[in-house]
Protein backbone atom coordinates (compact mmCIF):
# COMPACT_ATOMS: atom_id res chain seq x y z
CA UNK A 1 80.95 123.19 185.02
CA UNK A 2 83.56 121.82 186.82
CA UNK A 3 84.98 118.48 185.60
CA UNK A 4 85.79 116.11 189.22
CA UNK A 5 86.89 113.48 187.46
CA UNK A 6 90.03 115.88 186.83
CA UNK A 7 89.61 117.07 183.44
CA UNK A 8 89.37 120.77 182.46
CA UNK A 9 86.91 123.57 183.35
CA UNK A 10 84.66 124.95 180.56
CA UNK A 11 84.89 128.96 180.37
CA UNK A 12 81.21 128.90 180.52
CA UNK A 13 80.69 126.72 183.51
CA UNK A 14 80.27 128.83 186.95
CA UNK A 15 81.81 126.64 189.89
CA UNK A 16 79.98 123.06 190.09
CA UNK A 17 76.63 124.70 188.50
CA UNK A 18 75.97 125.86 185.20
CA UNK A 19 75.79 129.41 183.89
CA UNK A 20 72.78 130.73 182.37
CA UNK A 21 75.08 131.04 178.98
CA UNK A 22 75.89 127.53 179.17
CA UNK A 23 71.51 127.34 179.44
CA UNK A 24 71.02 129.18 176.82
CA UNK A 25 73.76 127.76 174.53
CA UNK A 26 72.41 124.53 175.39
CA UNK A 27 68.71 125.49 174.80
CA UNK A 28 70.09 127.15 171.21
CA UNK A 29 71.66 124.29 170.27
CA UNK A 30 75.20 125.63 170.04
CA UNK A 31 77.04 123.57 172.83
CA UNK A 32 79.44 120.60 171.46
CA UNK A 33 78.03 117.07 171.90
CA UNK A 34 80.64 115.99 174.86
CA UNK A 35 79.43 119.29 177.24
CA UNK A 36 75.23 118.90 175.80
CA UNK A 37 75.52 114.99 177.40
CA UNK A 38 77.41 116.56 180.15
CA UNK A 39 75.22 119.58 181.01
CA UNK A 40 72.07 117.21 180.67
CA UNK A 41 73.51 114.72 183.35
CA UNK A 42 73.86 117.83 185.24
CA UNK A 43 70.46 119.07 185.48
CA UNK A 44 69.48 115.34 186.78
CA UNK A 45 71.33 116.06 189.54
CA UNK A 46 71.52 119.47 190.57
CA UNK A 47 68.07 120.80 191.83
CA UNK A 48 69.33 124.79 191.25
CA UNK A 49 70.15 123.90 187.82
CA UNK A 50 67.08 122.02 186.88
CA UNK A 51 65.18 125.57 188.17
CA UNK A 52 67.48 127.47 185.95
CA UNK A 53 67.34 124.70 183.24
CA UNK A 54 63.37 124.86 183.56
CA UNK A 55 63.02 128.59 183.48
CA UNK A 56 64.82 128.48 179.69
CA UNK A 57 61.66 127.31 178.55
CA UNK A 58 60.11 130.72 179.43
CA UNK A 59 60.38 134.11 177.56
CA UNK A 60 62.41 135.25 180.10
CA UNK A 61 65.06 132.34 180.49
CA UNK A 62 67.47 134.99 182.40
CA UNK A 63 64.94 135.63 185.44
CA UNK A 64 66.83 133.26 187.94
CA UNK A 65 70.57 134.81 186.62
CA UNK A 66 70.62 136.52 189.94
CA UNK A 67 70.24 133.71 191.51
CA UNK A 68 72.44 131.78 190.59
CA UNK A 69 74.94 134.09 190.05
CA UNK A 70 75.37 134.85 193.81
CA UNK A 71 76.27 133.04 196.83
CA UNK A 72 74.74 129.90 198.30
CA UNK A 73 71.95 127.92 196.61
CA UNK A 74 69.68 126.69 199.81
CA UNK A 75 69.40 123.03 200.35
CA UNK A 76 66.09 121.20 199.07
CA UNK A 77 64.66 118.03 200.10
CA UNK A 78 66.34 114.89 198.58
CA UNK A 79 62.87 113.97 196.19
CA UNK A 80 62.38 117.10 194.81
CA UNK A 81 65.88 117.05 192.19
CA UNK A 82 64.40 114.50 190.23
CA UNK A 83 61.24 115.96 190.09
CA UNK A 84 62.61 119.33 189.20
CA UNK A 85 64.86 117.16 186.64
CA UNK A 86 62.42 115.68 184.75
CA UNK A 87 60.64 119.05 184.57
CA UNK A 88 63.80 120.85 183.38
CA UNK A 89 65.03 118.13 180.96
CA UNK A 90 61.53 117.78 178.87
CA UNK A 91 61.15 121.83 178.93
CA UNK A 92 64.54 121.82 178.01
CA UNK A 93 64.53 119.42 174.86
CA UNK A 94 60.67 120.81 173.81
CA UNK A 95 62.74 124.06 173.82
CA UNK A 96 66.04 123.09 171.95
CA UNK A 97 63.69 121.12 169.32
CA UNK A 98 61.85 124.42 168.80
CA UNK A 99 64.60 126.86 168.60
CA UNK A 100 66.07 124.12 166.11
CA UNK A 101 62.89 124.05 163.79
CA UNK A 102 62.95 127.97 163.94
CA UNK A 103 66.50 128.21 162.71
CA UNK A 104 66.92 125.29 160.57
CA UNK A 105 63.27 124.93 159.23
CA UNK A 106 62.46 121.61 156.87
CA UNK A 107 62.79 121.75 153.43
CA UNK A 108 60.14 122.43 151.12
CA UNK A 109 58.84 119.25 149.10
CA UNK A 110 59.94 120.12 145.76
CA UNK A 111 57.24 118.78 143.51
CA UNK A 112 58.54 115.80 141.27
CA UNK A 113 60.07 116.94 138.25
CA UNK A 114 58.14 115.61 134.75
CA UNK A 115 60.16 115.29 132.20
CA UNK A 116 58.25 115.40 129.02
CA UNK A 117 59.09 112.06 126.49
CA UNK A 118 61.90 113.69 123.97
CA UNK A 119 59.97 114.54 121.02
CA UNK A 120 60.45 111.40 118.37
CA UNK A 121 61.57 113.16 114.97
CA UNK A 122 61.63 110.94 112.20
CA UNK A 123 64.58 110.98 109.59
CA UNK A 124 64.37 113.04 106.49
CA UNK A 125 64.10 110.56 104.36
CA UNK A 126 61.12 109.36 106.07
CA UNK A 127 59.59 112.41 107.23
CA UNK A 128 56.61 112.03 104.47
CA UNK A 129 55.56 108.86 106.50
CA UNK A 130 52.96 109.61 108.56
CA UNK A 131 51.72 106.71 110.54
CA UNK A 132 53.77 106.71 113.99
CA UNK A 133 54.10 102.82 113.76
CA UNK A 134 55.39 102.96 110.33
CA UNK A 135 57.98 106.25 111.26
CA UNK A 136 59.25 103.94 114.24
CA UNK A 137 59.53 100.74 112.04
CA UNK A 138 61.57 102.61 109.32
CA UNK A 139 63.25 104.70 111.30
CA UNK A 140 64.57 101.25 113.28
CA UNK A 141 65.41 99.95 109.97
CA UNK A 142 67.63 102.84 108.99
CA UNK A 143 69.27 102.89 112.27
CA UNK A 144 70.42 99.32 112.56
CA UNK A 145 70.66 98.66 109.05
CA UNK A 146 69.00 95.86 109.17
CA UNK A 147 65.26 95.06 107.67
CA UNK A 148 62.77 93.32 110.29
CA UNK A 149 62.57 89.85 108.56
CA UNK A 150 60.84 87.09 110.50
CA UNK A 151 62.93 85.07 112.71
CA UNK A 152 61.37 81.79 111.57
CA UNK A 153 61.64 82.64 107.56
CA UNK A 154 65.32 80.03 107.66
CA UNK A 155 62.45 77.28 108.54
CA UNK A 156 60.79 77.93 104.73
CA UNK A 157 63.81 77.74 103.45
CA UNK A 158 64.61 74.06 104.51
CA UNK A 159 63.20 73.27 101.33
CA UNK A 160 64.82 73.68 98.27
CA UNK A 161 63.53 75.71 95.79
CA UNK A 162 64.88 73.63 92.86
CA UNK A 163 64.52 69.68 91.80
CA UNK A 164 66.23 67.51 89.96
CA UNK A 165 64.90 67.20 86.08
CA UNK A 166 64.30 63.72 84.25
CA UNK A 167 67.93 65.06 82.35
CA UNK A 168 69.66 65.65 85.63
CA UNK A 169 69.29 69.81 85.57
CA UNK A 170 68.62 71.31 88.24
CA UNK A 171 64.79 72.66 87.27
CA UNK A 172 62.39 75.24 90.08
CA UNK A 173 59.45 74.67 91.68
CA UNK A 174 57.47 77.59 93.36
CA UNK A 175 56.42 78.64 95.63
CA UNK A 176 59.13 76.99 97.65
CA UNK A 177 60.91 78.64 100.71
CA UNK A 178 59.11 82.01 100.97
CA UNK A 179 56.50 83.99 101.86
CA UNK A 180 54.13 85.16 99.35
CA UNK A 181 51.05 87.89 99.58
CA UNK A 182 48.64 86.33 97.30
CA UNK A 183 46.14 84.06 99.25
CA UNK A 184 45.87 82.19 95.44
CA UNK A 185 49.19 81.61 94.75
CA UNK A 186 50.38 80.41 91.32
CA UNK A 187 51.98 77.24 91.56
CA UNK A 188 54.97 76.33 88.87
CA UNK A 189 57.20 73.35 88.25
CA UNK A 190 59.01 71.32 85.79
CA UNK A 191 57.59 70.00 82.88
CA UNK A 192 57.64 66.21 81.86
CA UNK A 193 56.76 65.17 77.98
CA UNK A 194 53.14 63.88 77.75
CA UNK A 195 52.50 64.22 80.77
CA UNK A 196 49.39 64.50 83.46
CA UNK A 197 49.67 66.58 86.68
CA UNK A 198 47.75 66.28 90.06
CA UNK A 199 48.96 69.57 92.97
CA UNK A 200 48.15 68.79 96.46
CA UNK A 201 48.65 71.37 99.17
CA UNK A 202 48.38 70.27 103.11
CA UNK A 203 48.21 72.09 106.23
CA UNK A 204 50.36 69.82 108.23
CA UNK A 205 49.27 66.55 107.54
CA UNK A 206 45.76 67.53 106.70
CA UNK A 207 45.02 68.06 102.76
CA UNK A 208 43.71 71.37 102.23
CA UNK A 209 43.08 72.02 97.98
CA UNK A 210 43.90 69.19 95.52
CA UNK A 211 43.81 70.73 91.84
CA UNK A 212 42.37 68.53 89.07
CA UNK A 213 43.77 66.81 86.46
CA UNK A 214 46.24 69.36 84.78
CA UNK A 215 48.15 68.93 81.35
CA UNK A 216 50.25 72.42 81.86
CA UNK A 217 52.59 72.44 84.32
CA UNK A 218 51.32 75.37 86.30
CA UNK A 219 47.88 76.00 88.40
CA UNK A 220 46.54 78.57 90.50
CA UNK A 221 43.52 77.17 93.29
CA UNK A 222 39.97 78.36 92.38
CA UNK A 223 39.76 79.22 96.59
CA UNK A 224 41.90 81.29 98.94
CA UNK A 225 44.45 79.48 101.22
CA UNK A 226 44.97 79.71 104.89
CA UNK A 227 47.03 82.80 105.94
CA UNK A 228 49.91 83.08 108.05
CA UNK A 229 49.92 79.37 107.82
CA UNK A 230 53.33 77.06 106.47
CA UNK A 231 51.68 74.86 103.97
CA UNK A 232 53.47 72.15 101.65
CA UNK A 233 52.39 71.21 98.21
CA UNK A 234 53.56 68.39 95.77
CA UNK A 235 53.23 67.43 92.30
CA UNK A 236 51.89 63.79 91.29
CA UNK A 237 53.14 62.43 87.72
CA UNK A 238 50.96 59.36 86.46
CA UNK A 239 52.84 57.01 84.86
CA UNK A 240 52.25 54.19 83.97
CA UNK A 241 55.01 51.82 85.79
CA UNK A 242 55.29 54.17 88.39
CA UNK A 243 53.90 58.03 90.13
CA UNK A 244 56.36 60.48 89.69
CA UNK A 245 56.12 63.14 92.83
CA UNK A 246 57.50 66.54 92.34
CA UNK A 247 59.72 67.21 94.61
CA UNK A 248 60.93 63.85 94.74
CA UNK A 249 62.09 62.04 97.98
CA UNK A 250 65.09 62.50 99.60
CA UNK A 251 64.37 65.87 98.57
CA UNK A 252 62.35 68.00 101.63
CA UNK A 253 58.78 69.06 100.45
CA UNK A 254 58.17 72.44 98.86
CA UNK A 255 57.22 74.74 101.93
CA UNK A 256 55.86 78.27 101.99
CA UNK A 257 53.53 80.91 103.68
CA UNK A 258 50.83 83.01 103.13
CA UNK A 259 51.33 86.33 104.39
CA UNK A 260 48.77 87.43 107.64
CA UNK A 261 46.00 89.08 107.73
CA UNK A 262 47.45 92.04 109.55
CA UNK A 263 50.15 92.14 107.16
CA UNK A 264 48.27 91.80 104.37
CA UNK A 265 46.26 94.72 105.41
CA UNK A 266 48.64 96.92 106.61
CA UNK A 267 50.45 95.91 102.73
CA UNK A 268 47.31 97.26 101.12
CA UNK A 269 46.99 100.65 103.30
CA UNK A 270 50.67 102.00 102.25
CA UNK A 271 49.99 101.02 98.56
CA UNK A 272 46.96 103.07 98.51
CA UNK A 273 48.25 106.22 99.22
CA UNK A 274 51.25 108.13 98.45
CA UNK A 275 53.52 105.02 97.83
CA UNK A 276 57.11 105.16 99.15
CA UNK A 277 59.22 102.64 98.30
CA UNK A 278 61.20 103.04 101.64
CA UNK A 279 58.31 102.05 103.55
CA UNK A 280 57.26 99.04 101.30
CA UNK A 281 60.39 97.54 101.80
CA UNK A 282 60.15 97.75 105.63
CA UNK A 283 56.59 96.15 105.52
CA UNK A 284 57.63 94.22 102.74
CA UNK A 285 60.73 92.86 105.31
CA UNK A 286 58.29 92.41 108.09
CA UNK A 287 56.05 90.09 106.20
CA UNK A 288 58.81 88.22 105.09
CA UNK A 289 58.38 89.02 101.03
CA UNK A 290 61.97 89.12 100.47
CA UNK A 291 62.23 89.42 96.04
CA UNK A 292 59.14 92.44 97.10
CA UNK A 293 61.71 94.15 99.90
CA UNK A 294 64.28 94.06 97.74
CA UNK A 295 62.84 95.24 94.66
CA UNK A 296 61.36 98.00 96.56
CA UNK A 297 64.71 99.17 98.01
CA UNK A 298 65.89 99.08 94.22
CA UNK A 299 63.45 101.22 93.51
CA UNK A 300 64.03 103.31 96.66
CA UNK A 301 67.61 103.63 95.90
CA UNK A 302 67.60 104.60 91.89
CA UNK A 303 65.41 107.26 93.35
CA UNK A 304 67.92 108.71 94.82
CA UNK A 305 66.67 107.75 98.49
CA UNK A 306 69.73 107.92 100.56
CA UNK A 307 68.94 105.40 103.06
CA UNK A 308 67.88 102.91 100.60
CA UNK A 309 71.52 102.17 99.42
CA UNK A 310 72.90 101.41 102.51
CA UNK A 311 70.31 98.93 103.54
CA UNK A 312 70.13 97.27 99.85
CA UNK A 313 73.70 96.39 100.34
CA UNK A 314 73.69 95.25 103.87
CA UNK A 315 70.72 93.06 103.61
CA UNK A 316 70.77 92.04 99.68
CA UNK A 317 74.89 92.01 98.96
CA UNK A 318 74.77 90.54 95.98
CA UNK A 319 72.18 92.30 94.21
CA UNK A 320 73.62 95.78 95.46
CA UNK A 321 76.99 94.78 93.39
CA UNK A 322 74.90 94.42 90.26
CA UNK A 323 73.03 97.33 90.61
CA UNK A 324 75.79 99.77 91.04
């Protein structure tokens, strides 16, 4: 087609009309962008190429080549080009959006790829354990070095486990910063010379057990305490200027916990089978029995468990050193 705006002429463009290869390039697809937008403005204009632009939508899209290819095109009335235009141009896109979809056909939906979870294989050292909780909770352990103590176990410890004696020695009280297992715990603390004692133990403010009237300086509560509960206790000294309480003021009250019921449980269900040491100091950790984790990493570790070592010395320093 010629170009009258004074550009050049396309080798496939007959005169001022289009040739049925520049048609059929256009109906395949194959023409550059520039010439499809100009070959399309074309065939709004030009009734004898609209005909030949129409007839590419047939099987035989070369039946008008003659046609065109000779002289003169006769004259048609006025209305009838953009008639035969509108024919030509929607045959001619249905036709290039065919030939496309033929030759360049959509991709097949690849059905989304499931990747199974990577299987979970537990360490050698704890291979034996067979619980999946308990494989992930060691296996955690041994990874980060670290043993799943509560976060809130500092809090116990805001009380001091020792008191100052009548003499001015330091003497212990207990249970006094920790966690213990045994829902009847044996309470212990210093002795005083002819003397009466009276334990109290409180929920909060609320008095929960009150012990009678003791002359050793130890007692153990006829009924189970609260679990997972921090409870306080004291000591009461009769005398008879004054009532000695044990631990004293300024001195913080002597705090501890009861282990949960869950933990408790869960305690109970690895000592009854094959016992691994390994283990009991993990669930030892997580209940927040530290002298029980530790013991049971000593344990672990004379055994010759290699990943008891490294966590006895990360998480109890100063007992590793003496036990090397």
């Amino acid at each position: 087609m010629t170009n009258t705006s004074g550009g050049g002429t396309s080798s496939e463009m007959k005169a001022t009309h289009l040739t049925t290869e520049s048609v059929r390039r256009l109906a395949a697809g194959e023409l550059p962008a520039d010439e499809i937008i100009a070959s399309l403005e074309h065939l709004g204009t030009c009734d004898a190429c609209a005909r030949l632009g129409a007839a590419a939508a047939e099987p035989d899209m070369f039946a008008l080549r003659d046609e065109f290819e000779s002289a003169d095109v006769p004259q048609r009335p006025r209305w009838i080009y953009p008639l035969a235009a509108a024919i030509a141009i929607a045959a001619l896109l249905l036709f290039v959006v065919m030939t496309v979809n033929r030759q360049h056909p959509a991709p097949m939906k690849t059905p989304p790829v499931v990747h199974a979870p990577p299987t979970q294989t537990a360490p050698p050292v704890i291979v034996h354990v067979r619980d999946p909780e308990w494989q992930q909770l060691v296996a955690r352990a041994v990874e980060s070095g670290e043993l799943p103590f509560p976060r809130d176990l500092d809090a116990l410890r805001g009380a001091h486990d020792v008191v100052r004696g009548e003499n001015g020695e330091d003497e212990r009280v207990a249970p006094a910063g920790i966690v213990v297992e045994d829902a009847r715990p044996l309470f212990t603390w210093p002795a005083r010379n002819d003397a009466t004692y009276l334990v109290s133990v409180f929920d909060g403010e609320r008095a929960i057990a009150h012990s009678e009237s003791l002359s050793v300086p130890r007692w153990r509560p006829a009924r189970e305490l609260p679990r997972g509960r921090m409870l306080t206790w004291q000591v009461e000294v009769p005398r008879r200027e004054m009532t000695e309480v044990i631990p004293a003021p300024p001195a913080p009250p002597a705090m501890f916990r009861i282990t949960s019921e869950r933990d408790h449980r869960e305690l109970a269900r690895a000592k009854g089978g094959d016992e691994d040491d390994l283990l009991l100091a993990v669930l030892y950790a997580r209940s927040g029995l530290r002298d029980e984790a530790r013991d049971a990493l000593r344990r672990a570790a004379a055994k010759g468990d290699p990943a008891a070592r490294p966590l006895l010395e990360r998480n109890f320093p100063n007992t590793a050193k003496k036990t090397r």
